[in-house]
Protein backbone atom coordinates (compact mmCIF):
# COMPACT_ATOMS: atom_id res chain seq x y z
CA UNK A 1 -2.43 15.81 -19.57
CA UNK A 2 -1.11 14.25 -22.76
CA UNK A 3 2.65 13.53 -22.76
CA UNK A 4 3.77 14.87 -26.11
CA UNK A 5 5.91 11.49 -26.64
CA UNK A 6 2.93 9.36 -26.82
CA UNK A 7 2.05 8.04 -29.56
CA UNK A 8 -1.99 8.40 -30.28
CA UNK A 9 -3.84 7.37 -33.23
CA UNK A 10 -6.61 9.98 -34.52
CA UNK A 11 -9.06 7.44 -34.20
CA UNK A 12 -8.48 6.77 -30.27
CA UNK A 13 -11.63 8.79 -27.80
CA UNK A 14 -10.05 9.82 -24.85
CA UNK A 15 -11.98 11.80 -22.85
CA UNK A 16 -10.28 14.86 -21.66
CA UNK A 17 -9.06 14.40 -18.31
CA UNK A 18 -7.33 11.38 -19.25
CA UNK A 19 -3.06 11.33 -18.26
CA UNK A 20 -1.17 9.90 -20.68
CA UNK A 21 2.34 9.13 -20.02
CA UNK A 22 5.79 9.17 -22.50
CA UNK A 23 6.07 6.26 -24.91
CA UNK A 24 2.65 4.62 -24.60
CA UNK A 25 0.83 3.76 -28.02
CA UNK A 26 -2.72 3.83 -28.07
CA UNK A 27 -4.55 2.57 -31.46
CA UNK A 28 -7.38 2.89 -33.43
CA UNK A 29 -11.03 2.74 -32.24
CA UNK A 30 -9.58 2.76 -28.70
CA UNK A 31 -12.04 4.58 -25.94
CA UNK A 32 -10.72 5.56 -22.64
CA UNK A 33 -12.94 6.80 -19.64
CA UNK A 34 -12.29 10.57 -17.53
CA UNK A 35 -10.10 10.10 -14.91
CA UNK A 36 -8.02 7.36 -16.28
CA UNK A 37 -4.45 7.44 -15.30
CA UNK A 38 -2.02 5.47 -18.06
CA UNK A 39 1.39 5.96 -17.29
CA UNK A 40 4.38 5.68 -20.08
CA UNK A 41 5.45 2.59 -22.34
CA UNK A 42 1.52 1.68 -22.15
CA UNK A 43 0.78 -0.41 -25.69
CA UNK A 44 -3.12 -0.10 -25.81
CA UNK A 45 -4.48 -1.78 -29.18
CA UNK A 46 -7.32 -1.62 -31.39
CA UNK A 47 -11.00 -2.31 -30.47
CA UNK A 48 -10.15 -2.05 -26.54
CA UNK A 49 -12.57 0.10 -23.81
CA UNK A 50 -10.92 1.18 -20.83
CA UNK A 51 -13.44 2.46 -18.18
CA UNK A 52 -13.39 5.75 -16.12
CA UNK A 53 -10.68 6.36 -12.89
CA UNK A 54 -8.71 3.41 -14.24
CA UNK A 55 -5.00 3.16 -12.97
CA UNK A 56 -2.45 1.45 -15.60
CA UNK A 57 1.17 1.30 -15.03
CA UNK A 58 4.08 1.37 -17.28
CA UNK A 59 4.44 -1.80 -19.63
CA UNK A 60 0.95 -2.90 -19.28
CA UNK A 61 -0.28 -4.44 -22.63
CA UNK A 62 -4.10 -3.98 -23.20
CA UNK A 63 -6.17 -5.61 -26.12
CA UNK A 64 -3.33 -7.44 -28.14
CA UNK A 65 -4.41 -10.18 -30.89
CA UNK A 66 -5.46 -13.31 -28.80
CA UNK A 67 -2.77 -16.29 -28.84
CA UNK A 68 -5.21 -18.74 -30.22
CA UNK A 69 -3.84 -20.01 -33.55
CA UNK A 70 -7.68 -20.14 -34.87
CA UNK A 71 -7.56 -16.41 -35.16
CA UNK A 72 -6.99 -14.76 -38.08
CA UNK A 73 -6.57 -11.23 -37.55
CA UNK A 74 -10.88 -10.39 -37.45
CA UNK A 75 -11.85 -7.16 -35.36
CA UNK A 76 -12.99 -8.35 -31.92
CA UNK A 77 -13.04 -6.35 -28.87
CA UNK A 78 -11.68 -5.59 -24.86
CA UNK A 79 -13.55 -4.39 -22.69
CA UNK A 80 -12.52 -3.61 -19.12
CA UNK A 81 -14.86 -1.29 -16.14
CA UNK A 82 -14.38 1.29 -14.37
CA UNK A 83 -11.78 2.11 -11.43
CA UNK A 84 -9.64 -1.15 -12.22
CA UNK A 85 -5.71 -1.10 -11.25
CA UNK A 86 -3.64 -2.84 -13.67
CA UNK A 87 0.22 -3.49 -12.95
CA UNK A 88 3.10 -3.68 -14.19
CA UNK A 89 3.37 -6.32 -17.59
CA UNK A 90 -0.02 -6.74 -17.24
CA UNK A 91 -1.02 -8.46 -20.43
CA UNK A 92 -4.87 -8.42 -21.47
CA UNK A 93 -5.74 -10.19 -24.83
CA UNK A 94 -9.05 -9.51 -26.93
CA UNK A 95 -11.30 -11.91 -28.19
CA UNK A 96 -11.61 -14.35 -30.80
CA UNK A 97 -14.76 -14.51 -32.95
CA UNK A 98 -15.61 -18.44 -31.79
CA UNK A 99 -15.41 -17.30 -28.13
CA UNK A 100 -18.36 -14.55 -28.66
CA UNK A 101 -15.56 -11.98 -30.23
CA UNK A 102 -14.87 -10.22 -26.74
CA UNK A 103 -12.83 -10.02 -23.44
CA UNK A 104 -14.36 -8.78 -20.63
CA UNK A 105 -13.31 -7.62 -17.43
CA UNK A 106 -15.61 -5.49 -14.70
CA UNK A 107 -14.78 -3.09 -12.18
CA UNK A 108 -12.62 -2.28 -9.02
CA UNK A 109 -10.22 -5.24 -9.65
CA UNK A 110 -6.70 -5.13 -8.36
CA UNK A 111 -4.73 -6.55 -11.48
CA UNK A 112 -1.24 -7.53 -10.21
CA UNK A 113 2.00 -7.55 -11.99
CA UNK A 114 2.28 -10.13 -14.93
CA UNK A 115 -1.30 -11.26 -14.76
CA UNK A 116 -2.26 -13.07 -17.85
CA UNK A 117 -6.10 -12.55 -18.98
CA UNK A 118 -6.28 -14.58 -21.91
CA UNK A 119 -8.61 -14.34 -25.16
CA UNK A 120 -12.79 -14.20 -24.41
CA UNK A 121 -12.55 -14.79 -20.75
CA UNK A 122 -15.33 -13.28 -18.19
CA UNK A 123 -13.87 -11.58 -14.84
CA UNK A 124 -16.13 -9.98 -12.53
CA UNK A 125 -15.59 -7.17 -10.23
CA UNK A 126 -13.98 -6.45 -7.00
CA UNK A 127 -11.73 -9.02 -7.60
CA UNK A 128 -7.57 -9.58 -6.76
CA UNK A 129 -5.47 -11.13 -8.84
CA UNK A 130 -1.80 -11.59 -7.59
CA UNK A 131 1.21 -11.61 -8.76
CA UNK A 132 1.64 -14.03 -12.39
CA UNK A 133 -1.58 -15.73 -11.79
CA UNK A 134 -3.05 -16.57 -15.09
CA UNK A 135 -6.35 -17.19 -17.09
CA UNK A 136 -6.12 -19.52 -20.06
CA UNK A 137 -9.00 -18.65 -22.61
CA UNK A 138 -12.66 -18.78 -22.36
CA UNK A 139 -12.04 -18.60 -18.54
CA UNK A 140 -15.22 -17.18 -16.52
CA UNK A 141 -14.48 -15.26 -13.15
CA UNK A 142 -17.14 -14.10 -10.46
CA UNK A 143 -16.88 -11.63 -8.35
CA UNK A 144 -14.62 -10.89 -4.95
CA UNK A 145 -12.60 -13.62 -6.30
CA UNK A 146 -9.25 -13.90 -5.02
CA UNK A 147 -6.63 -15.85 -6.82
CA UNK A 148 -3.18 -16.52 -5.18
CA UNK A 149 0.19 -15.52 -6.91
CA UNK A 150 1.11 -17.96 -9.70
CA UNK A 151 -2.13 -19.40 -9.97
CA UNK A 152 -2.89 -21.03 -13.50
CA UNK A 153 -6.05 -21.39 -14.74
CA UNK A 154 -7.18 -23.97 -17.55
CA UNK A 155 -8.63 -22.68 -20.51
CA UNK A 156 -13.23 -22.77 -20.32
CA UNK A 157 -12.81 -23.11 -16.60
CA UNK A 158 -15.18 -21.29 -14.06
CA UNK A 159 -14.59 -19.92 -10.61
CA UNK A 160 -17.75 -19.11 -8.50
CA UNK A 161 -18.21 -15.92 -6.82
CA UNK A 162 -15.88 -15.35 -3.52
CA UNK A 163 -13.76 -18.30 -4.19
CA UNK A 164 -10.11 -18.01 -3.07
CA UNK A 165 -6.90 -19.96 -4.50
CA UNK A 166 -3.47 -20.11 -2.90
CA UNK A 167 -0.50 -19.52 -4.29
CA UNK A 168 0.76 -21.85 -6.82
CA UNK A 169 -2.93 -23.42 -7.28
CA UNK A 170 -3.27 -25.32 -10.92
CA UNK A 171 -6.93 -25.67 -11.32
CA UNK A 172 -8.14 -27.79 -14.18
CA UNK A 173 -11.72 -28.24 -12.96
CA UNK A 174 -14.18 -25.53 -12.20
CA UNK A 175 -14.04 -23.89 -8.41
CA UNK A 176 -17.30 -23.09 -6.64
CA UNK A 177 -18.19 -20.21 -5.21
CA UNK A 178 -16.81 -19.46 -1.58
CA UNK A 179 -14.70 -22.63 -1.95
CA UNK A 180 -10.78 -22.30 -0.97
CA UNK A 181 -8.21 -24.54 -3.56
CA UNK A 182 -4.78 -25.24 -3.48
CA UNK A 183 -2.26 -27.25 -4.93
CA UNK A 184 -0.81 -28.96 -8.51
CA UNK A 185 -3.70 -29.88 -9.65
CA UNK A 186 -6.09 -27.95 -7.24
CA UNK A 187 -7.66 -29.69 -4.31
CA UNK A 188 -10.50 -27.95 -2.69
CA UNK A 189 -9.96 -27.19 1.02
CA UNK A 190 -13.03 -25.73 2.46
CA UNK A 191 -15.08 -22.89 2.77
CA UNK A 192 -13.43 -18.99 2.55
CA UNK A 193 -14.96 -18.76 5.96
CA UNK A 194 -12.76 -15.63 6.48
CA UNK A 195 -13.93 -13.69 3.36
CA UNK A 196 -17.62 -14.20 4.05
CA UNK A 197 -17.31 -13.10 7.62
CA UNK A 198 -15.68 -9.83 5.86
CA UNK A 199 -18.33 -9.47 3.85
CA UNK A 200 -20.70 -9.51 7.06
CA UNK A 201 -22.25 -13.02 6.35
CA UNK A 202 -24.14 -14.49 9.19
CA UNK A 203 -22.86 -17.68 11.40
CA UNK A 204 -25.91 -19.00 10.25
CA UNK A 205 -24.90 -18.63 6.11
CA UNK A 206 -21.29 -19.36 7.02
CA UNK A 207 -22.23 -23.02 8.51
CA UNK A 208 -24.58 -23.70 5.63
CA UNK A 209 -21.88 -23.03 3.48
CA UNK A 210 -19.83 -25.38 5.02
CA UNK A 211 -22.68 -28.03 5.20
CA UNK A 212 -23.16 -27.96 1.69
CA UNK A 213 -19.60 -28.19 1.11
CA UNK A 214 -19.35 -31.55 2.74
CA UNK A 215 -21.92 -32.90 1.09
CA UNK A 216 -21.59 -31.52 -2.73
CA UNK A 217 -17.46 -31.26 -2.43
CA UNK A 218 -16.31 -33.74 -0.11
CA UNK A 219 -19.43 -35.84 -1.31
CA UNK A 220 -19.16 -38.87 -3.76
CA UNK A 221 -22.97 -39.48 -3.85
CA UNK A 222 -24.36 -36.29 -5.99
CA UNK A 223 -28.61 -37.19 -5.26
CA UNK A 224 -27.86 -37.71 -1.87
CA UNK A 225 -26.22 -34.47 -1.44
CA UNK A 226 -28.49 -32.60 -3.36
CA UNK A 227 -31.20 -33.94 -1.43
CA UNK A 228 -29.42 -33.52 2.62
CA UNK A 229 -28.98 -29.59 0.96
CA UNK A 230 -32.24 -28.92 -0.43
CA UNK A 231 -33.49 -27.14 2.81
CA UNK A 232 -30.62 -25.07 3.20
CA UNK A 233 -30.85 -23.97 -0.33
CA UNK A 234 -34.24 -23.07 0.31
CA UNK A 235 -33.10 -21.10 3.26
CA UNK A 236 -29.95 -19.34 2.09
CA UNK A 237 -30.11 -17.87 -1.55
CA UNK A 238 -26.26 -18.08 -1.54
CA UNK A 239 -26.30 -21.92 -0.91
CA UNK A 240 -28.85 -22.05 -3.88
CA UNK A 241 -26.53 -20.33 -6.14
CA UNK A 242 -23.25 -22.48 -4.63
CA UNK A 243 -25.81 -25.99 -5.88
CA UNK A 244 -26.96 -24.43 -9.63
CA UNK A 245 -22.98 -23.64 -10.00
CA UNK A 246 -22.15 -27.39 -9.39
CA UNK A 247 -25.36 -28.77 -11.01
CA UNK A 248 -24.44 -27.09 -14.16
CA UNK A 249 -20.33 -27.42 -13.65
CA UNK A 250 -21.33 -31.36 -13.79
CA UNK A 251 -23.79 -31.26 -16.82
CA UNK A 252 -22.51 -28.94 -18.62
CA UNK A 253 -18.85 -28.18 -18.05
CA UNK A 254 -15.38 -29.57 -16.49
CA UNK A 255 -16.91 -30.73 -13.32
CA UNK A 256 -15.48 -29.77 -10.35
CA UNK A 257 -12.27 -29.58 -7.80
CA UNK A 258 -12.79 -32.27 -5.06
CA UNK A 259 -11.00 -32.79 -1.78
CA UNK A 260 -8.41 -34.78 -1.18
CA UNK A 261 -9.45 -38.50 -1.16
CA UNK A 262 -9.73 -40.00 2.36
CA UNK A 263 -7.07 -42.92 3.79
CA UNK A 264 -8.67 -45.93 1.62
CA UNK A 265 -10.63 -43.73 -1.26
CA UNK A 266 -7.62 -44.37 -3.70
């Protein structure tokens, strides 16, 4: 299931159901799971895992040296899940030893063409990323996330599990979960009301969702919001996680995307 015109170096574990296609270059200390489909003019580098019942199409480039002009050629590592499809010019970069020396990506992720994963980012699973969007470095991803074709992503920003960007969306401050953003630089919109109710959330979950929203997102006045949400938080363990991912955004990180301002807020 090997094409004879690939070009595999001894050192590479592939385990034996693997397809390989014509022209794709797979290095050293490489490991790719059964059922993995690669198909030709694949460049797969050194130190990267590929899960099992991947799919990879032609031109993808998988564990390359990180652009990140601190790095100076040290062995660090990709590492991507299982049953992930990864398009066209797909380009995946490893780590960097400052950023923990890794790349990670999880499972059952639809990878669109040109995506850009950049150096020591963290991308959960069952996530969609469309067509050119992009993740500077250091980037941490949830899961379910959805990000909108040409989306750019600042380097050490987080997005919270669920969230959803539309197309075009520059974020330079972190996104909470289940929160929608869009525009140049991101604005948060609301709630993804629509992928919650996919997911089978309750009316009930959905509206404190949306409650805490106004008060954390739309809010100005953090202790008063934190303290109008404290009972839903107590109430919905998703709400809980939505406040610890804004507490620590604040204290610890970028801060946040905000709404619009209102007529008169400047």
């Amino acid at each position: 299931m090997i094409d004879p015109r690939a070009v595999i170096d001894p050192g590479a574990r592939i385990a034996e159901d693997v397809h390989i296609g014509p022209f794709t270059v797979i290095g050293p200390d490489v490991e790719i799971g059964r059922g993995t489909h690669i198909g030709p003019h694949v460049v797969i580098r050194e130190g990267t895992r590929v899960g099992e019942e991947c799919r990879i199409f032609q031109f993808a480039s998988l564990g390359e040296a990180p652009q990140d002009l601190s790095y100076a050629g040290e062995p660090t590592r990709l590492e991507i899940g299982d049953r992930n499809t990864i398009r066209e010019f797909v380009t995946l970069s490893r780590g960097t030893p400052k950023g923990g020396g890794c790349t990670r990506v999880g499972s059952d992720n639809l990878i669109m063409a040109y995506v850009h994963i950049a150096h020591d980012c963290r991308v959960g699973s069952h996530g969609v990323f469309s067509n050119a969007a992009s993740l500077a470095g250091h980037c941490q991803v949830g899961d379910r996330v959805v990000l909108g074709g040409f989306t750019l992503v600042h380097q050490f920003c987080r997005i919270g599990d669920q969230a959803f960007t539309s197309m075009g969306t520059a974020l330079n401050r972190d996104l909470p979960p289940y929160c929608l953003a869009s525009g140049n630089y991101a604005r948060a919109v609301g709630i993804n009301k629509v992928g919650l109710r996919r997911r089978g959330a309750s009316p009930e979950l959905v509206s404190a969702l949306h409650r805490a929203f106004k008060h954390l997102v739309r809010g100005r006045d953090r202790e008063r919001g934190l303290e109008a949400v404290a009972p839903l938080a107590q109430a919905h363990p998703e709400v809980a996680a939505f406040v610890a991912f804004i507490r620590e955004s604040q204290d610890k990180h970028r801060g946040i995307v905000r709404t619009a301002p209102r007529r008169g807020e400047g």
